[in-house]
PDB file of N, CA and C in Angstrom:
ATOM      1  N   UNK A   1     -22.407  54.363 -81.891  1.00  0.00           N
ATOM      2  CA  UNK A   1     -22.636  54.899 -80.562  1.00  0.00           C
ATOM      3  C   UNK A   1     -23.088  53.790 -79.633  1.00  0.00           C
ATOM      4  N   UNK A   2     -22.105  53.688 -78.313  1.00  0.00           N
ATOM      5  CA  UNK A   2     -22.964  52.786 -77.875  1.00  0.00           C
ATOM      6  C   UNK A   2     -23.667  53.402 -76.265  1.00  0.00           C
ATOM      7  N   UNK A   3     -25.315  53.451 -76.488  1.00  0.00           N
ATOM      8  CA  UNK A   3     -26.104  53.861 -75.596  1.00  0.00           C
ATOM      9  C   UNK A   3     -26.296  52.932 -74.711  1.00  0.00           C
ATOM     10  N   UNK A   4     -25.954  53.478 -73.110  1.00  0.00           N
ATOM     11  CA  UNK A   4     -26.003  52.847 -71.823  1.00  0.00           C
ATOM     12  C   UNK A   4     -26.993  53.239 -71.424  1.00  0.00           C
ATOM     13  N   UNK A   5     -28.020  52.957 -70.837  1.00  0.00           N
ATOM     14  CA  UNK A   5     -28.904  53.614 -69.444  1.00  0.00           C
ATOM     15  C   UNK A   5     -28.579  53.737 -68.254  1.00  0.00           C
ATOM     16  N   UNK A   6     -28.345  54.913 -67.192  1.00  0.00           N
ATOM     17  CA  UNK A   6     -27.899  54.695 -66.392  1.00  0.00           C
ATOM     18  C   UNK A   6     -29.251  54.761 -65.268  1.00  0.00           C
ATOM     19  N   UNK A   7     -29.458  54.438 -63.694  1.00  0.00           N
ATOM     20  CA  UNK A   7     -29.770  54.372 -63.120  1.00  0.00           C
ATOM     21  C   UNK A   7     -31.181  55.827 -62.964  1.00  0.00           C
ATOM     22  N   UNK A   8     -30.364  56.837 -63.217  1.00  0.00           N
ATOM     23  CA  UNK A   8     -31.341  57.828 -62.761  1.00  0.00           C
ATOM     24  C   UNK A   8     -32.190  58.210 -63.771  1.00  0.00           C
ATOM     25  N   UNK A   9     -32.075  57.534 -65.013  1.00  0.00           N
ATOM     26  CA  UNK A   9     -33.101  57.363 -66.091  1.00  0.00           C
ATOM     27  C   UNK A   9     -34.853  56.554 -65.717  1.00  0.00           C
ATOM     28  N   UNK A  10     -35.897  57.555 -65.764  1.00  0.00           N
ATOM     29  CA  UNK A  10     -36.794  56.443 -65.126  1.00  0.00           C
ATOM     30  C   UNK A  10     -37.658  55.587 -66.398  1.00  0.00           C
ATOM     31  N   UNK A  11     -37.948  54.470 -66.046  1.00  0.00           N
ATOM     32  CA  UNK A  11     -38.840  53.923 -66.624  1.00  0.00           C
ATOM     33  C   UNK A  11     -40.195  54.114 -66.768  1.00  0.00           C
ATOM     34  N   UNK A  12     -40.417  53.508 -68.021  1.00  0.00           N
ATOM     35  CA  UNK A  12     -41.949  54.018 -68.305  1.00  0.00           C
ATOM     36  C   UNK A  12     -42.922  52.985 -67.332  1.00  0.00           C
ATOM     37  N   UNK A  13     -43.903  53.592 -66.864  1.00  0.00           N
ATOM     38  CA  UNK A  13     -44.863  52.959 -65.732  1.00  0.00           C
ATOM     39  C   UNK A  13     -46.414  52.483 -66.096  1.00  0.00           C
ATOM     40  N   UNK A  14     -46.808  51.584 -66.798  1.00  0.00           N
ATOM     41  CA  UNK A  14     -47.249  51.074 -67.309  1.00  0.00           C
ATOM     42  C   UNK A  14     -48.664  51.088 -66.041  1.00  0.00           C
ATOM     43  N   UNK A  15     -48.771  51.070 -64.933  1.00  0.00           N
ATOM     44  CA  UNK A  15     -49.194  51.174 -63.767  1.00  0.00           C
ATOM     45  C   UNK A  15     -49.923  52.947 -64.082  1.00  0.00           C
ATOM     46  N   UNK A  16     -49.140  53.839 -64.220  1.00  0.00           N
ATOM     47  CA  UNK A  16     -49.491  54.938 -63.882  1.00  0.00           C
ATOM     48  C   UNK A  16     -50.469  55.475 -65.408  1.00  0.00           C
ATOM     49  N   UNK A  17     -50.316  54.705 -66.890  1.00  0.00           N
ATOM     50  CA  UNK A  17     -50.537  55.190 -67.704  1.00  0.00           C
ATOM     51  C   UNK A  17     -52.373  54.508 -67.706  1.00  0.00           C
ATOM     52  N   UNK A  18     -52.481  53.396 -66.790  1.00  0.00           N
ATOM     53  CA  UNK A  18     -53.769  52.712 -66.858  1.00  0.00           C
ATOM     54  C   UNK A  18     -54.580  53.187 -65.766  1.00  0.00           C
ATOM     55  N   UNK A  19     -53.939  53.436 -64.897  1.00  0.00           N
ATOM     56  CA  UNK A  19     -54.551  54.276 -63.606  1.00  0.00           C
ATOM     57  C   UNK A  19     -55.042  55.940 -64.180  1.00  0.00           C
ATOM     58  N   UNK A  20     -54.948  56.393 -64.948  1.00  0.00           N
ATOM     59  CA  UNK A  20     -55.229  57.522 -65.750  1.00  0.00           C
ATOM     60  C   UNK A  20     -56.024  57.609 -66.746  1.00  0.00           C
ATOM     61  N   UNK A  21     -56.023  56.469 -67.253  1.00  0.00           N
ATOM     62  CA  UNK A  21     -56.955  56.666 -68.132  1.00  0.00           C
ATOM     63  C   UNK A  21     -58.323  56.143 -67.464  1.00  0.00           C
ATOM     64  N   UNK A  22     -58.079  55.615 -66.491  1.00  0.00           N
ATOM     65  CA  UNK A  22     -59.336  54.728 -65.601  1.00  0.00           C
ATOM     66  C   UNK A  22     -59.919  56.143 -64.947  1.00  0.00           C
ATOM     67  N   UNK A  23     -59.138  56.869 -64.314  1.00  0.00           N
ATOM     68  CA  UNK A  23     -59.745  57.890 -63.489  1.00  0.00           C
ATOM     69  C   UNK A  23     -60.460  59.266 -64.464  1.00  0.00           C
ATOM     70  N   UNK A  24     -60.129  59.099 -65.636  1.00  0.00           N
ATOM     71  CA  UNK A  24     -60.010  60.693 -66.666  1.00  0.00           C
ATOM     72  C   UNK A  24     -61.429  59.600 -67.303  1.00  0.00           C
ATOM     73  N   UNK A  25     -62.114  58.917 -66.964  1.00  0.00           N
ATOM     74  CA  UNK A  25     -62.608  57.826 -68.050  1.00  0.00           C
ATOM     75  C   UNK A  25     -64.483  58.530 -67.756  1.00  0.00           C
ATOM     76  N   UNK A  26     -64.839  58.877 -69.167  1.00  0.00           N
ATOM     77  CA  UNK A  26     -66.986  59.309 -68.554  1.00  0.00           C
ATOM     78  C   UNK A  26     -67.297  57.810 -67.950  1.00  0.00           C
ATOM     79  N   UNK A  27     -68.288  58.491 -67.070  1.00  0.00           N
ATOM     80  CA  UNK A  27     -69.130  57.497 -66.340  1.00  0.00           C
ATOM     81  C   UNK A  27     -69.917  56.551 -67.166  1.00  0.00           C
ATOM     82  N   UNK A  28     -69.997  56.852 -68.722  1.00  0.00           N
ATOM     83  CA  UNK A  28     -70.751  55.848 -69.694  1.00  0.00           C
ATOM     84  C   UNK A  28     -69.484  54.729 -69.978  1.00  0.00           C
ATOM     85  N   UNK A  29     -68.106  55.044 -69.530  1.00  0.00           N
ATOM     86  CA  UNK A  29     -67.195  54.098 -70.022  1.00  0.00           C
ATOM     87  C   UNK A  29     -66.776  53.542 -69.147  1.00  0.00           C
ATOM     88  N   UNK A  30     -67.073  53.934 -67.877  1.00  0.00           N
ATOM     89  CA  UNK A  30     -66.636  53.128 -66.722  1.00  0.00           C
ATOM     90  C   UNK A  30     -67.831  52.383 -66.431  1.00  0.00           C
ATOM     91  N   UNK A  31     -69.201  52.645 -66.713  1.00  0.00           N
ATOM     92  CA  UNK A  31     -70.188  51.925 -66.803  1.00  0.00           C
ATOM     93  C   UNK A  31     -69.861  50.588 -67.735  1.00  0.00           C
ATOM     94  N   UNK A  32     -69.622  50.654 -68.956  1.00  0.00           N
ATOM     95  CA  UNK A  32     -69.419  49.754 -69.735  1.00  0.00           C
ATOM     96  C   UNK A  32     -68.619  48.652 -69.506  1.00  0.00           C
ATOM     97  N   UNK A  33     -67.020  49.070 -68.570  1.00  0.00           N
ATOM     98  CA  UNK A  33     -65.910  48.068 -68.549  1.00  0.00           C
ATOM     99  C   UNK A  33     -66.982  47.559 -66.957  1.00  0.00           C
ATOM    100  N   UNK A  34     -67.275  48.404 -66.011  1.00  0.00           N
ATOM    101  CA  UNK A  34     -68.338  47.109 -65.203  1.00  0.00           C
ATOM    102  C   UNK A  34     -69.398  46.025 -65.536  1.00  0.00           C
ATOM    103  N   UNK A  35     -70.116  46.358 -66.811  1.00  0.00           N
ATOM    104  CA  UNK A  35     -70.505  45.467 -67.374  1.00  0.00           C
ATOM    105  C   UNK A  35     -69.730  44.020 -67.934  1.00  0.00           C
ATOM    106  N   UNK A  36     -68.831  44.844 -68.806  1.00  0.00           N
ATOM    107  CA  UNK A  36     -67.876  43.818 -69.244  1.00  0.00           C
ATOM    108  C   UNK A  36     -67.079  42.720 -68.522  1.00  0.00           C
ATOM    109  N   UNK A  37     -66.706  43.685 -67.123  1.00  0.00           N
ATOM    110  CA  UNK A  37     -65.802  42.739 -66.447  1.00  0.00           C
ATOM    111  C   UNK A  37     -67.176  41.411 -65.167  1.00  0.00           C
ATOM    112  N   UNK A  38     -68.066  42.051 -65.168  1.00  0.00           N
ATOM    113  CA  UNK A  38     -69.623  41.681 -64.964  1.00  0.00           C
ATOM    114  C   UNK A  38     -69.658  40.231 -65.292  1.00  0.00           C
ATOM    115  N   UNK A  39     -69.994  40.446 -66.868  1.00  0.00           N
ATOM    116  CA  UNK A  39     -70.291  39.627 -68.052  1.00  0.00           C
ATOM    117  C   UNK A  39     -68.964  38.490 -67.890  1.00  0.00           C
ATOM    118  N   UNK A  40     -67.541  38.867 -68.244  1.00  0.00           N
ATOM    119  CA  UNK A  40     -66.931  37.786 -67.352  1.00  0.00           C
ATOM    120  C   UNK A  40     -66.731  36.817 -66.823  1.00  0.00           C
ATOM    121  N   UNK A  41     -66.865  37.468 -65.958  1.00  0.00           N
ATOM    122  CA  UNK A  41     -67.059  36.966 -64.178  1.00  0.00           C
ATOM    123  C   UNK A  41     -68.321  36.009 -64.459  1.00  0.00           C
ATOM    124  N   UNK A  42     -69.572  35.986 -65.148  1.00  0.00           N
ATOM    125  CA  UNK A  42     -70.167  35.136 -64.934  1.00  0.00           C
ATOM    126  C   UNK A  42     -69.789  34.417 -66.582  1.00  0.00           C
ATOM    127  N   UNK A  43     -68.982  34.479 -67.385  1.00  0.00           N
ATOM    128  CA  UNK A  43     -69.214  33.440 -68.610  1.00  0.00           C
ATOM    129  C   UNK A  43     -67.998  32.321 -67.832  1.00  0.00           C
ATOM    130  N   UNK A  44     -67.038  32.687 -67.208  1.00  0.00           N
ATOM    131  CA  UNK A  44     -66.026  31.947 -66.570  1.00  0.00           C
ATOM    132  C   UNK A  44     -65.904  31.358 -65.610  1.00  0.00           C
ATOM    133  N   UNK A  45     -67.253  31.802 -64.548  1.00  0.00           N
ATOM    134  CA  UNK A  45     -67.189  31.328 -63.095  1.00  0.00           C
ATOM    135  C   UNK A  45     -68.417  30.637 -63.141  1.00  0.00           C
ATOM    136  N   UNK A  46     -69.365  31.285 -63.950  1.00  0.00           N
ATOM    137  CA  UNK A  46     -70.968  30.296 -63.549  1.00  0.00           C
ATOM    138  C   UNK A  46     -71.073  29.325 -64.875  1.00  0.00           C
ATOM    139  N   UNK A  47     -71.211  29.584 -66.133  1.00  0.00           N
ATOM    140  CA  UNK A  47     -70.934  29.082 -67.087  1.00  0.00           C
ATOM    141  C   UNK A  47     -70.160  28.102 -67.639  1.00  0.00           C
ATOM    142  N   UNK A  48     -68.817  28.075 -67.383  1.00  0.00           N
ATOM    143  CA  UNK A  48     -67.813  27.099 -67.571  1.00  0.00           C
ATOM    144  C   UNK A  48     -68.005  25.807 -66.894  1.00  0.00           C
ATOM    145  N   UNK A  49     -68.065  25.424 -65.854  1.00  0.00           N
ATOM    146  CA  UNK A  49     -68.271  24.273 -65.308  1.00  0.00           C
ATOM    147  C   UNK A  49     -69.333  23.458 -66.401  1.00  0.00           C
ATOM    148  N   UNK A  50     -70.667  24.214 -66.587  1.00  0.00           N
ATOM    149  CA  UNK A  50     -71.920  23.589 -66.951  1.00  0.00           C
ATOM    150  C   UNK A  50     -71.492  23.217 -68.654  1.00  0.00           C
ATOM    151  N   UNK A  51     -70.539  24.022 -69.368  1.00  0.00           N
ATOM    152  CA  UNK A  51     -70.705  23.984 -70.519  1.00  0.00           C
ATOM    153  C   UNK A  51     -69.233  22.780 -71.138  1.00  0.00           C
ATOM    154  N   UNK A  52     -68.119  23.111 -69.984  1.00  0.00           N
ATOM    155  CA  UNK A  52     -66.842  22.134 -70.471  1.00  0.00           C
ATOM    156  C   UNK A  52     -66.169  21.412 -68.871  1.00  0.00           C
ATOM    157  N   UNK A  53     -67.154  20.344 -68.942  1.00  0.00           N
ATOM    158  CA  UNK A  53     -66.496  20.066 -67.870  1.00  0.00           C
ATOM    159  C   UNK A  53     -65.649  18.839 -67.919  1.00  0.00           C
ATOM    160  N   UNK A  54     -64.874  18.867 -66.814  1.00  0.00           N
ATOM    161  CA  UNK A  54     -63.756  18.104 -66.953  1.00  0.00           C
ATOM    162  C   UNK A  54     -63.646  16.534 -67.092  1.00  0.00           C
ATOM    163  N   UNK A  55     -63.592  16.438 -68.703  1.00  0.00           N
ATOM    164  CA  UNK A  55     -63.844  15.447 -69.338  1.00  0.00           C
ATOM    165  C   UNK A  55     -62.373  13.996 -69.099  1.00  0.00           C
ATOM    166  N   UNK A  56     -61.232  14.621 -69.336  1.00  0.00           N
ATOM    167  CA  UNK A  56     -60.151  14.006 -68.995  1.00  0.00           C
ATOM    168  C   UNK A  56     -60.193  12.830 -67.319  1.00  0.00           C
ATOM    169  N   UNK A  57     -60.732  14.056 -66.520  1.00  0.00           N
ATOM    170  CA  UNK A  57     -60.918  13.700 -65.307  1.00  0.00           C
ATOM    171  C   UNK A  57     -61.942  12.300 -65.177  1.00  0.00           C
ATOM    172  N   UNK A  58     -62.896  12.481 -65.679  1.00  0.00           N
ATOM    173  CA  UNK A  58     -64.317  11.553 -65.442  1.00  0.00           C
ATOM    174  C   UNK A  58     -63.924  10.375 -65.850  1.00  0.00           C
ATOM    175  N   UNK A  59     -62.760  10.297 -67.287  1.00  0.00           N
ATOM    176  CA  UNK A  59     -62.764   8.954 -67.556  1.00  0.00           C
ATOM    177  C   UNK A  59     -61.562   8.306 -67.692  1.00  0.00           C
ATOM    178  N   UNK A  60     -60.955   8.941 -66.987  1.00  0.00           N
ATOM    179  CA  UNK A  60     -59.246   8.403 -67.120  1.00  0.00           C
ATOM    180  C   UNK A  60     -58.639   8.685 -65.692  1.00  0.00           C
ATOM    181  N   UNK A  61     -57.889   7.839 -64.625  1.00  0.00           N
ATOM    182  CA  UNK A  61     -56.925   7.879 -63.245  1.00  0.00           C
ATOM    183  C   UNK A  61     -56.277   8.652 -63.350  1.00  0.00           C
ATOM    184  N   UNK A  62     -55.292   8.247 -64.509  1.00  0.00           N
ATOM    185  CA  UNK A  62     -53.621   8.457 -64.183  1.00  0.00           C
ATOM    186  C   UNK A  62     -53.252   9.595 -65.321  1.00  0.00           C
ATOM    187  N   UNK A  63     -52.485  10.369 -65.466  1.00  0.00           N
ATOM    188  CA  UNK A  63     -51.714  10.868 -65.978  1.00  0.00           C
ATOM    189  C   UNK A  63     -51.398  10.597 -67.494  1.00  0.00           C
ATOM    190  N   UNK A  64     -50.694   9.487 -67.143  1.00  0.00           N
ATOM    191  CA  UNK A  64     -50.448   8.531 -68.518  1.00  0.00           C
ATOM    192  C   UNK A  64     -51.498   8.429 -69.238  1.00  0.00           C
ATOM    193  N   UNK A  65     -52.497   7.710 -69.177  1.00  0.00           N
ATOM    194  CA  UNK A  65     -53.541   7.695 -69.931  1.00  0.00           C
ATOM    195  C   UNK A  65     -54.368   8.487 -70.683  1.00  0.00           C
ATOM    196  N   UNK A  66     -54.749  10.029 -69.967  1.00  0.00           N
ATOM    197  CA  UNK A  66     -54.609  10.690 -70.157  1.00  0.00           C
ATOM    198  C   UNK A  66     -53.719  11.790 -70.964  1.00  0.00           C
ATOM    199  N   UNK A  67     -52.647  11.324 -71.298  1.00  0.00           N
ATOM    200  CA  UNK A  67     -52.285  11.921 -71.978  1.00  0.00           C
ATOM    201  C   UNK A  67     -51.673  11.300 -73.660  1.00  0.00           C
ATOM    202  N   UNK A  68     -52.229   9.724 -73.169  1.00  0.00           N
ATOM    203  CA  UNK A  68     -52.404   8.918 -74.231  1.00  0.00           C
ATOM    204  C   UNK A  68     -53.416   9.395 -75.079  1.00  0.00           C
ATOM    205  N   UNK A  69     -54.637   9.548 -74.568  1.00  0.00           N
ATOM    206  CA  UNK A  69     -55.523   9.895 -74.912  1.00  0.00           C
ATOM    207  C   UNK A  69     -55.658  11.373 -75.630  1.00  0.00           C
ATOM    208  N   UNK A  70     -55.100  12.518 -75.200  1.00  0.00           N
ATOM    209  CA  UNK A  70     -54.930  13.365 -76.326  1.00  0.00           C
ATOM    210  C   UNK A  70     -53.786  12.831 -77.441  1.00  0.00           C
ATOM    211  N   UNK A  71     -52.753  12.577 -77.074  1.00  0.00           N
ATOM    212  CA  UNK A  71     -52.169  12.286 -78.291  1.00  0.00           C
ATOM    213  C   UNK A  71     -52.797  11.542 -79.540  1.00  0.00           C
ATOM    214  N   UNK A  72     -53.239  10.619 -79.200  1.00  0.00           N
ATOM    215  CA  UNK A  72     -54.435   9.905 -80.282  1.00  0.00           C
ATOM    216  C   UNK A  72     -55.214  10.808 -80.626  1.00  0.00           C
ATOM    217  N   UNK A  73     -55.931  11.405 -80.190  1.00  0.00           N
ATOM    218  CA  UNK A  73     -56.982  12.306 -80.828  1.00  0.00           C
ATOM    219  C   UNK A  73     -55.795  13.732 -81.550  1.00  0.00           C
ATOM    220  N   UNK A  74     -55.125  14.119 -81.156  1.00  0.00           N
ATOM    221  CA  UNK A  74     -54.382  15.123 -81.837  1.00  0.00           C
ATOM    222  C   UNK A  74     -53.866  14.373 -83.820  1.00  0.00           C
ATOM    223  N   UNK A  75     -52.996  12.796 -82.946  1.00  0.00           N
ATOM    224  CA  UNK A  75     -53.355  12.351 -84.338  1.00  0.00           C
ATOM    225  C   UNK A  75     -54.130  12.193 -85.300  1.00  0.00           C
ATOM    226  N   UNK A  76     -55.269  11.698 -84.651  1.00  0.00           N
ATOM    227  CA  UNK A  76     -56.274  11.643 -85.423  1.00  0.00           C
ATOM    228  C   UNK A  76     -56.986  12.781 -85.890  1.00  0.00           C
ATOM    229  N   UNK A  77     -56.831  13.721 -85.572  1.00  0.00           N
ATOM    230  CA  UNK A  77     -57.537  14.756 -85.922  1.00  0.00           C
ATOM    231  C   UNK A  77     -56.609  15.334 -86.830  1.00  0.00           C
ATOM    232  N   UNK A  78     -55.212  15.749 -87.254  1.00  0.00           N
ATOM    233  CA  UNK A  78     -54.057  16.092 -88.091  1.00  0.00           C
ATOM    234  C   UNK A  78     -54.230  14.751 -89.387  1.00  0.00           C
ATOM    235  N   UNK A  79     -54.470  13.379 -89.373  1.00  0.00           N
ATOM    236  CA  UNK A  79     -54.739  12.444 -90.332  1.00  0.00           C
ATOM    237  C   UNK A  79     -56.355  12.899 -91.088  1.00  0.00           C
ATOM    238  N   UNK A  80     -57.019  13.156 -90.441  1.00  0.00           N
ATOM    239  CA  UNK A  80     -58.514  13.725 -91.344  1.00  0.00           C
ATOM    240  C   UNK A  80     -58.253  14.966 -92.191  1.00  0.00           C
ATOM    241  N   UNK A  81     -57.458  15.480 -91.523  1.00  0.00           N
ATOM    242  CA  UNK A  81     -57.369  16.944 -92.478  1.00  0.00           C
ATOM    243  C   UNK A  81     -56.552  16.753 -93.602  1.00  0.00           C
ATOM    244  N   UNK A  82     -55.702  16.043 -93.542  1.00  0.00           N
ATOM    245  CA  UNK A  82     -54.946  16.017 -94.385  1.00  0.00           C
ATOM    246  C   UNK A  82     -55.351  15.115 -95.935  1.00  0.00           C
TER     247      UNK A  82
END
């Protein structure tokens, strides 16, 4: 059999199935994902800078070098394990 879809077939809405469960959701679970998305917002926006900062940048110009520089360490790090 060979199955076509035609046009007036609708698609599933991936939009409408998350918007539903958000609105049908107790106030202890919509409490929770504000926390979560909270928590977040500050491990990625306040946190990150202080904990990985941009190391590539500080000690290398160009591009090249930089990417000299991981390759060596990728080697070197695949030669220890082994």
């Amino acid at each position: 059999m060979d199955a076509k879809f035609t046009r007036s077939e609708k698609k599933f809405n991936w939009f409408s199935l998350f918007w539903e469960g958000v609105t049908h959701m107790s106030l202890l679970g919509k409490t929770l994902w504000i926390v979560v998305i909270i928590k977040l917002m500050i491990m990625f926006g306040v946190l990150k800078p202080f904990f990985f900062p941009d190391f590539l940048n500080s000690r290398y110009q160009n591009d090249k070098d930089k990417a000299a520089y991981v390759v060596e360490q990728l080697i070197d790090r695949t030669n220890h394990t082994q």
